[in-house]
Protein backbone atom coordinates (compact mmCIF):
# COMPACT_ATOMS: atom_id res chain seq x y z
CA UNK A 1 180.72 -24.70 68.83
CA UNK A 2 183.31 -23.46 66.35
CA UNK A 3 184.61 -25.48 63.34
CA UNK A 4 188.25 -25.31 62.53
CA UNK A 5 189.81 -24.91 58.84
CA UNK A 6 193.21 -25.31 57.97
CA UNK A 7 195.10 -23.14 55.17
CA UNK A 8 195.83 -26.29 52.90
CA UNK A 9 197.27 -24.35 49.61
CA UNK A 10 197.64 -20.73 48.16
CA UNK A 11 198.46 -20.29 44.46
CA UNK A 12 200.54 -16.89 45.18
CA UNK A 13 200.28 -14.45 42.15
CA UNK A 14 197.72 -16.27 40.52
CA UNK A 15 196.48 -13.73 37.98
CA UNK A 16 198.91 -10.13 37.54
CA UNK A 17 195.78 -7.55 38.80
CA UNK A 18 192.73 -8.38 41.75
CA UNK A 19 191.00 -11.32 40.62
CA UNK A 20 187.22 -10.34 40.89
CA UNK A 21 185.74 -13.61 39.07
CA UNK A 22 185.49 -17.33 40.80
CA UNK A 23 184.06 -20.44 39.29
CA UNK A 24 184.21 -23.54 40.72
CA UNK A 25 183.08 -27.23 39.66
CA UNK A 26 184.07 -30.95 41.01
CA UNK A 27 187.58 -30.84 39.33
CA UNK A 28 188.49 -27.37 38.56
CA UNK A 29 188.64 -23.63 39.87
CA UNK A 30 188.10 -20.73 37.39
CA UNK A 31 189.21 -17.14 38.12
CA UNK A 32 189.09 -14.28 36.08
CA UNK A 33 190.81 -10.75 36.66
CA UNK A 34 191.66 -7.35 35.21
CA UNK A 35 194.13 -9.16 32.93
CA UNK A 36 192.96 -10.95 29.68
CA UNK A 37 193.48 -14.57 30.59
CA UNK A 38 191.14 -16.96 32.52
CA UNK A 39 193.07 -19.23 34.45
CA UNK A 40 191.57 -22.86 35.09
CA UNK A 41 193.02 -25.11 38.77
CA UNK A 42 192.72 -28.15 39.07
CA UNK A 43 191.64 -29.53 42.45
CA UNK A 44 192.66 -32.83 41.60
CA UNK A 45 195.68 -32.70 42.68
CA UNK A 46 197.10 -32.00 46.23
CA UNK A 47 199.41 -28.48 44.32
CA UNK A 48 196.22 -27.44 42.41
CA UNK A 49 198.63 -27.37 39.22
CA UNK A 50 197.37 -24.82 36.36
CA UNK A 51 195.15 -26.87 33.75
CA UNK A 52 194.06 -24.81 31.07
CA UNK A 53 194.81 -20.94 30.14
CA UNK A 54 192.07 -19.18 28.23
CA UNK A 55 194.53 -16.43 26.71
CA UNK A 56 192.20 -13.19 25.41
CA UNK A 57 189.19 -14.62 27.05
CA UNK A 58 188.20 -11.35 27.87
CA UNK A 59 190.38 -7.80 26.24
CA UNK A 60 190.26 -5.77 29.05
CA UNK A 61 189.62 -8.15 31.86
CA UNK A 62 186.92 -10.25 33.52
CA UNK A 63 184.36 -9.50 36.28
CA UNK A 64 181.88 -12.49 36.82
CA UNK A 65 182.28 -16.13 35.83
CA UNK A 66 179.54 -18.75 36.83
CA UNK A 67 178.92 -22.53 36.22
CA UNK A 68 176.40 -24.48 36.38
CA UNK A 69 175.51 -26.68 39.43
CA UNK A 70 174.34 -30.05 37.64
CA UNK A 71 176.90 -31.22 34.88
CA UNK A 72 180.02 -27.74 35.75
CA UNK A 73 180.45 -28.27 32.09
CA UNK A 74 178.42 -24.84 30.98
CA UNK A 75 179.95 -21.90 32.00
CA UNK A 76 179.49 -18.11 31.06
CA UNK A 77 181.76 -15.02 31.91
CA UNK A 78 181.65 -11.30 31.57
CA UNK A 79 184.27 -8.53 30.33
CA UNK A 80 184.95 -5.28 31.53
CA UNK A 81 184.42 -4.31 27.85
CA UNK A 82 180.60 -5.67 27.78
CA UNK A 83 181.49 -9.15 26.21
CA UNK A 84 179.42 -11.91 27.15
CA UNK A 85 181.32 -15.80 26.53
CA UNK A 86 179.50 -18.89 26.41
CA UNK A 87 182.09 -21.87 27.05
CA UNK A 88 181.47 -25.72 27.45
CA UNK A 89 183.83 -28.43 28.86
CA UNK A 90 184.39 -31.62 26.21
CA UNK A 91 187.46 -33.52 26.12
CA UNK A 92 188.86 -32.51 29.03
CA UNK A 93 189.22 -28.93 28.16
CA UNK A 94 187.14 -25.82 28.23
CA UNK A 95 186.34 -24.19 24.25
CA UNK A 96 184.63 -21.17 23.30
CA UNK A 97 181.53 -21.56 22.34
CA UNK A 98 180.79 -18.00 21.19
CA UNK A 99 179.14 -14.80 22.45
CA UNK A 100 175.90 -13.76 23.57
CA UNK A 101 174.26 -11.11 22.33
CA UNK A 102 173.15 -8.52 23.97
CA UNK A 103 172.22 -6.11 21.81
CA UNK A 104 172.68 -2.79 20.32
CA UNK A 105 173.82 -1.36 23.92
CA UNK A 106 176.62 -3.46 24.38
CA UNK A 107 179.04 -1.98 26.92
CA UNK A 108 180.28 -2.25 30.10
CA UNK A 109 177.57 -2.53 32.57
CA UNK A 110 174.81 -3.91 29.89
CA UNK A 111 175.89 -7.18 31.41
CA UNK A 112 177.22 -6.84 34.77
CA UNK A 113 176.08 -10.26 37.14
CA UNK A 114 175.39 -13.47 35.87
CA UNK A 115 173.93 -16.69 37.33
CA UNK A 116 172.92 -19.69 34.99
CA UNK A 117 170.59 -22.40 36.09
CA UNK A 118 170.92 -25.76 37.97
CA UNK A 119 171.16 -27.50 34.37
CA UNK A 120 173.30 -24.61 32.46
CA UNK A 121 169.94 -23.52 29.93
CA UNK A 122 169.41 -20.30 31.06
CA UNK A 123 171.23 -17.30 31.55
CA UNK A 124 170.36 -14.49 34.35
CA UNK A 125 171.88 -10.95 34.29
CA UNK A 126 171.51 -7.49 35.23
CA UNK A 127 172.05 -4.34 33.51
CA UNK A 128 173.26 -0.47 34.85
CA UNK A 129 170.04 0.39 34.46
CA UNK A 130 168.48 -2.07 36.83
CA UNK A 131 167.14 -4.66 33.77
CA UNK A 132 167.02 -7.93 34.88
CA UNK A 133 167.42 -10.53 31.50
CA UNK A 134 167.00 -14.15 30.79
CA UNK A 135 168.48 -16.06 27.91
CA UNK A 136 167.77 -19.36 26.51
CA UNK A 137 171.63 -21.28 26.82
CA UNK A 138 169.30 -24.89 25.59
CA UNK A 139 170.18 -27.33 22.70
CA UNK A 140 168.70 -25.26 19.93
CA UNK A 141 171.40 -22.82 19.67
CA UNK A 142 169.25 -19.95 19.47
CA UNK A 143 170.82 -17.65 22.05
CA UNK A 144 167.79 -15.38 22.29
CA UNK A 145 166.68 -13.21 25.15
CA UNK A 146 163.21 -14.88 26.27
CA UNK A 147 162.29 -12.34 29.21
CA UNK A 148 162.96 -9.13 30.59
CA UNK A 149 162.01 -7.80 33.94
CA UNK A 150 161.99 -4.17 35.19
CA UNK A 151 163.03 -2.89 38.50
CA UNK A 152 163.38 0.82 39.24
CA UNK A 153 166.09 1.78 37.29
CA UNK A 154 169.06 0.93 39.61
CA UNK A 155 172.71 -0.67 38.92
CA UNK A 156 171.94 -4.62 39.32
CA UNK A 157 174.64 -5.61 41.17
CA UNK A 158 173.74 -9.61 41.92
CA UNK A 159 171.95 -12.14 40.80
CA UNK A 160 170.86 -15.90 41.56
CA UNK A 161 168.25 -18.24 40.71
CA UNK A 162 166.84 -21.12 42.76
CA UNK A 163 168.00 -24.39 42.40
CA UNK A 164 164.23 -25.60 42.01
CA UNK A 165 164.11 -22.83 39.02
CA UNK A 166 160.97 -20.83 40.39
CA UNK A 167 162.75 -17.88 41.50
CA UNK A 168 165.13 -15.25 40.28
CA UNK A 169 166.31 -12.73 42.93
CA UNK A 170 168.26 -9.33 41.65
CA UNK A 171 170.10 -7.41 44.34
CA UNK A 172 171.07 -3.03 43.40
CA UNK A 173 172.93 -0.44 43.78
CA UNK A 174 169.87 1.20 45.96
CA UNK A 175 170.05 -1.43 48.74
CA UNK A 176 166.95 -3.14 47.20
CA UNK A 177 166.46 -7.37 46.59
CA UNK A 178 163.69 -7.81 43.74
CA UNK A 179 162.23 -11.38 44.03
CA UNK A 180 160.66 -12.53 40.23
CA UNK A 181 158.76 -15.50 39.78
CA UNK A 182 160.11 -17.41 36.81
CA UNK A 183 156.62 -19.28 36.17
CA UNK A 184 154.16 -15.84 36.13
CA UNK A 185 157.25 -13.44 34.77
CA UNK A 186 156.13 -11.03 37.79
CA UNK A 187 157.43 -9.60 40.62
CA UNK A 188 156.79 -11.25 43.60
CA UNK A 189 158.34 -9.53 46.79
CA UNK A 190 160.58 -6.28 46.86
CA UNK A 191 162.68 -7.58 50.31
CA UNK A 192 163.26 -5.42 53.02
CA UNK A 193 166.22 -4.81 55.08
CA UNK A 194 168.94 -3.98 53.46
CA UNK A 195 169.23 -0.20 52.60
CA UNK A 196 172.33 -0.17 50.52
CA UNK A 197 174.24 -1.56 48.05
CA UNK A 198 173.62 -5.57 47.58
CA UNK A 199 176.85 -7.12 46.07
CA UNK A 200 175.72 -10.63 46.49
CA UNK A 201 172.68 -12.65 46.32
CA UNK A 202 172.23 -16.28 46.80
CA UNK A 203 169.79 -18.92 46.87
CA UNK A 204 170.06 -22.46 49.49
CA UNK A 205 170.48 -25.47 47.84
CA UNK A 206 167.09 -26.18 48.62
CA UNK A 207 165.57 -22.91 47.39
CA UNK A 208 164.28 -22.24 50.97
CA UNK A 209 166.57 -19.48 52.00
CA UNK A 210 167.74 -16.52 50.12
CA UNK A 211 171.35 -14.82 51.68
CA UNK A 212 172.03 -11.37 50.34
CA UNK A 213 174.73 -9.04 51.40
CA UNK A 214 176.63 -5.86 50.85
CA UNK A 215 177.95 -2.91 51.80
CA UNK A 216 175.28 -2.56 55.05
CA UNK A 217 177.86 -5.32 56.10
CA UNK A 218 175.14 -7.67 57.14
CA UNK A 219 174.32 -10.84 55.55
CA UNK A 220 169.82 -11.02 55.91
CA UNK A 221 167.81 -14.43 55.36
CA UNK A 222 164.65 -14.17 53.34
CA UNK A 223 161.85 -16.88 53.12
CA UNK A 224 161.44 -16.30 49.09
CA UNK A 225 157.89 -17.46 49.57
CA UNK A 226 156.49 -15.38 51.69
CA UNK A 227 159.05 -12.73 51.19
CA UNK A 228 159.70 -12.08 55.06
CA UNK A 229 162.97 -11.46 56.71
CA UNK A 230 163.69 -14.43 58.88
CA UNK A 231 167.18 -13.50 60.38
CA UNK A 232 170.23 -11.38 60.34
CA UNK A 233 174.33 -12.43 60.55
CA UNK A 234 176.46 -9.56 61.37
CA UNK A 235 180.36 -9.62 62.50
CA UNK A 236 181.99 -8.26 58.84
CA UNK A 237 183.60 -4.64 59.24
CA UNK A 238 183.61 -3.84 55.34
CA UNK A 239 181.50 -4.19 52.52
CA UNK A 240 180.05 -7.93 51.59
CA UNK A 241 181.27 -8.96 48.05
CA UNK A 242 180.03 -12.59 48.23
CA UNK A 243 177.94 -15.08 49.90
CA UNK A 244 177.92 -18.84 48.75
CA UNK A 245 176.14 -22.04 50.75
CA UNK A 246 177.59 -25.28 51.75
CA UNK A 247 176.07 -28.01 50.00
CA UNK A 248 173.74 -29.10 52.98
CA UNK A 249 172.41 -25.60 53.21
CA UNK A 250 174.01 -26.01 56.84
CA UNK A 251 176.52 -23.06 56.56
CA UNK A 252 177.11 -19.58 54.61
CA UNK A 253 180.54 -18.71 53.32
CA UNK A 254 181.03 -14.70 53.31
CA UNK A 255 184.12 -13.06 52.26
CA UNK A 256 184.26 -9.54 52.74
CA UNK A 257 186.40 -6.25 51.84
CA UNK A 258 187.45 -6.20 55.27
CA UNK A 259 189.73 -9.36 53.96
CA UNK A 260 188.04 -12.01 55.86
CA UNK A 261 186.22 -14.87 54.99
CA UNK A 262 183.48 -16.34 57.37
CA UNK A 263 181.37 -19.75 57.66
CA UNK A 264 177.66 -19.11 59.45
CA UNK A 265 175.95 -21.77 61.14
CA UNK A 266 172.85 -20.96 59.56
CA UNK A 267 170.35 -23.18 62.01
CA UNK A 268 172.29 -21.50 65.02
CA UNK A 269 172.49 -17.60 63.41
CA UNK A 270 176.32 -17.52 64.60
CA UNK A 271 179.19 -16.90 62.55
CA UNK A 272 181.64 -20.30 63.80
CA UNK A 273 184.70 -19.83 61.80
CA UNK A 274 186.58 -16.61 60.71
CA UNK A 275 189.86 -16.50 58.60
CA UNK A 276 192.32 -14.04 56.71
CA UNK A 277 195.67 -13.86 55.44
CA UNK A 278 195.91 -10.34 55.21
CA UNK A 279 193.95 -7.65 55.17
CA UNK A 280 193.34 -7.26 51.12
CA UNK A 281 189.45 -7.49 50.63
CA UNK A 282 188.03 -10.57 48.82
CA UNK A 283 186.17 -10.36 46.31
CA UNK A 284 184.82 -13.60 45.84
CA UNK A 285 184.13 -17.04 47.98
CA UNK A 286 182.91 -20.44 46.91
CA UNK A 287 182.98 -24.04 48.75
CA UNK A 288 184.44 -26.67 45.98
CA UNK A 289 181.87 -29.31 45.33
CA UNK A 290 181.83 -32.62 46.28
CA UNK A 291 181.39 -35.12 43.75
CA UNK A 292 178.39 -38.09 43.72
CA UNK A 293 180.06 -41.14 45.14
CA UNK A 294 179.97 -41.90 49.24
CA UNK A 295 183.56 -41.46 49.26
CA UNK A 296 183.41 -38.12 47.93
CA UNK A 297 180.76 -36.90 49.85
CA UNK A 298 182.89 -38.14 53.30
CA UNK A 299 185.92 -35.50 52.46
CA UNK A 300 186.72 -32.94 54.24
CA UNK A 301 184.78 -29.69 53.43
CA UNK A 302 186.99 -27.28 50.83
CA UNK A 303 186.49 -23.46 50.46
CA UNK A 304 188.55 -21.12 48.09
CA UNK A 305 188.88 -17.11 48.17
CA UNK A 306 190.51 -14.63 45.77
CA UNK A 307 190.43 -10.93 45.88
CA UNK A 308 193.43 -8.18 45.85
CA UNK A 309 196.32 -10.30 46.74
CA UNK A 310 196.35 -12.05 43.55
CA UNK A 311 196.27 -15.26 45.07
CA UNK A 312 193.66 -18.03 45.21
CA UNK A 313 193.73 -19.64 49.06
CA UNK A 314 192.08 -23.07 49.58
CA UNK A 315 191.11 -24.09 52.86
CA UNK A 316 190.25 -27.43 54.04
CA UNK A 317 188.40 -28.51 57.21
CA UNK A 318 190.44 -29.56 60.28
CA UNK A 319 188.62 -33.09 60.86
CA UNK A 320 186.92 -35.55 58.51
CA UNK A 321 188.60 -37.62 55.13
């Protein structure tokens, strides 16, 4: 059985270059590109109407945004030119809230993907050389690097950490998924499967699954605590840029180079909805949140996709509020 999506909204010539970055919470979508600016939707409102411009955000451009799942008032992005931002939401807008950092290597590719976690305290990212760090984000200000892990050496490509906080997975360059146990520091499982590069990594909402993808153009399903492949989703005909799940951990959104963007039944192992406007890759894919209350929950389910047309699409489902 197939589920049907409708194109509800595309913000045409969103951002002036590919937009690579996509951040979403319950009220807003952020989206960061090759140009300076991050631009902030909001999703609100039925013409997702620009809400906030964060002019020389980033000098040469932006690669990875995240926020965090609890409060989406934490978020983090990354510059081409090494530049790590930590911003919070107050008073209806997003301020900076300074820089990370990283070091005496700062440079492109000393922080390439970032994930924070379910409460916004910590800070996950990967490094050229295959590095995986943590950072404590928490109320004392401090900012300091609190872990580092070593893999073998290999551009980290993704990252994600489980909602429950006891894993951190790191997908590279090399086609391998490193598993790290947050509680011991230790690796726990080098994953199997996937022998080339892994663009995207990503964890269900109940920290039972783990999706990664990439350029093998196959999206495999790891149990994270015994480390075994359980399953694998194929059907993309380009490389895999990004995986996100629904918030039932029912479905997998995929978007792909090949410029299409896919939801996977993930109890059935079948891919039961496809779409594209055109056949400029994507480069990123998230569902929008729903918010707490009944009636928020009972809306229609929401995706959104940017990549080299400029443009941010929004697609609603067919049926429901």
């Amino acid at each position: 059985m197939s589920k049907q999506y409708l194109a509800q909204h595309s913000i045409d010539d969103a951002h002036a270059t590919d937009i690579f970055a996509l951040a979403v919470t319950t009220t807003q979508i952020l989206s960061g590109s090759g140009e300076s600016a991050i631009k902030v939707h909001s999703i609100t409102e039925d013409d997702f109407p620009i809400a906030q411009v964060l002019n020389d955000a980033h000098k040469l451009g932006c690669h990875h945004i995240v926020t965090d799942r609890e409060t989406g008032r934490n978020a983090v992005s990354v510059g081409f030119d090494g530049d790590v931002k930590v911003w919070k939401y107050d008073d209806s807008s997003w301020k900076d809230a300074g820089e990370i950092n990283v070091g005496p290597r700062k440079k492109a590719g000393e922080t390439w993907a970032v994930c924070l976690s379910f409460d916004g305290k910590f800070l996950a990212s990967t490094t050229h050389d295959g590095r995986v760090n943590i950072w404590d984000l928490g109320d004392t200000g401090s900012r300091e690097k609190i872990r580092e892990f070593e893999t073998k050496g290999s551009f980290g490509m993704s990252i994600d950490m489980s909602p429950d906080g006891r894993f951190i997975a790191s997908g590279h360059e090399s086609g391998n998924i490193y598993l790290f146990s947050t509680a011991t520091s230790r690796l726990l499982h080098s994953l199997p499967g996937l022998i080339e590069a892994v663009r995207a990594v990503k964890f269900s909402p109940g920290s039972k699954l783990l999706a990664a993808a990439g350029d093998a153009r196959i999206i495999s399903l790891y149990d994270p605590n015994s480390g075994e492949q359980v399953a694998n989703l194929t059907g993309h005909a380009a490389w895999i840029t990004s995986l996100d799940w629904s918030h039932t951990g029912q479905y997998i959104l995929s978007g792909s180079l090949d410029g299409k963007v896919k939801v996977w039944d993930i109890e059935r192992r079948v891919c039961v909805a496809t779409y594209g406007e055109s056949d400029k890759g994507l480069w990123a894919v998230r569902w929008l949140p729903k918010g707490d209350t009944s009636v928020e929950r009972a809306k229609a389910e929401k995706f959104v996709t940017v990549g080299s047309n400029k443009a941010i699409a929004i697609y609603r489902e067919a049926t429901g509020g």
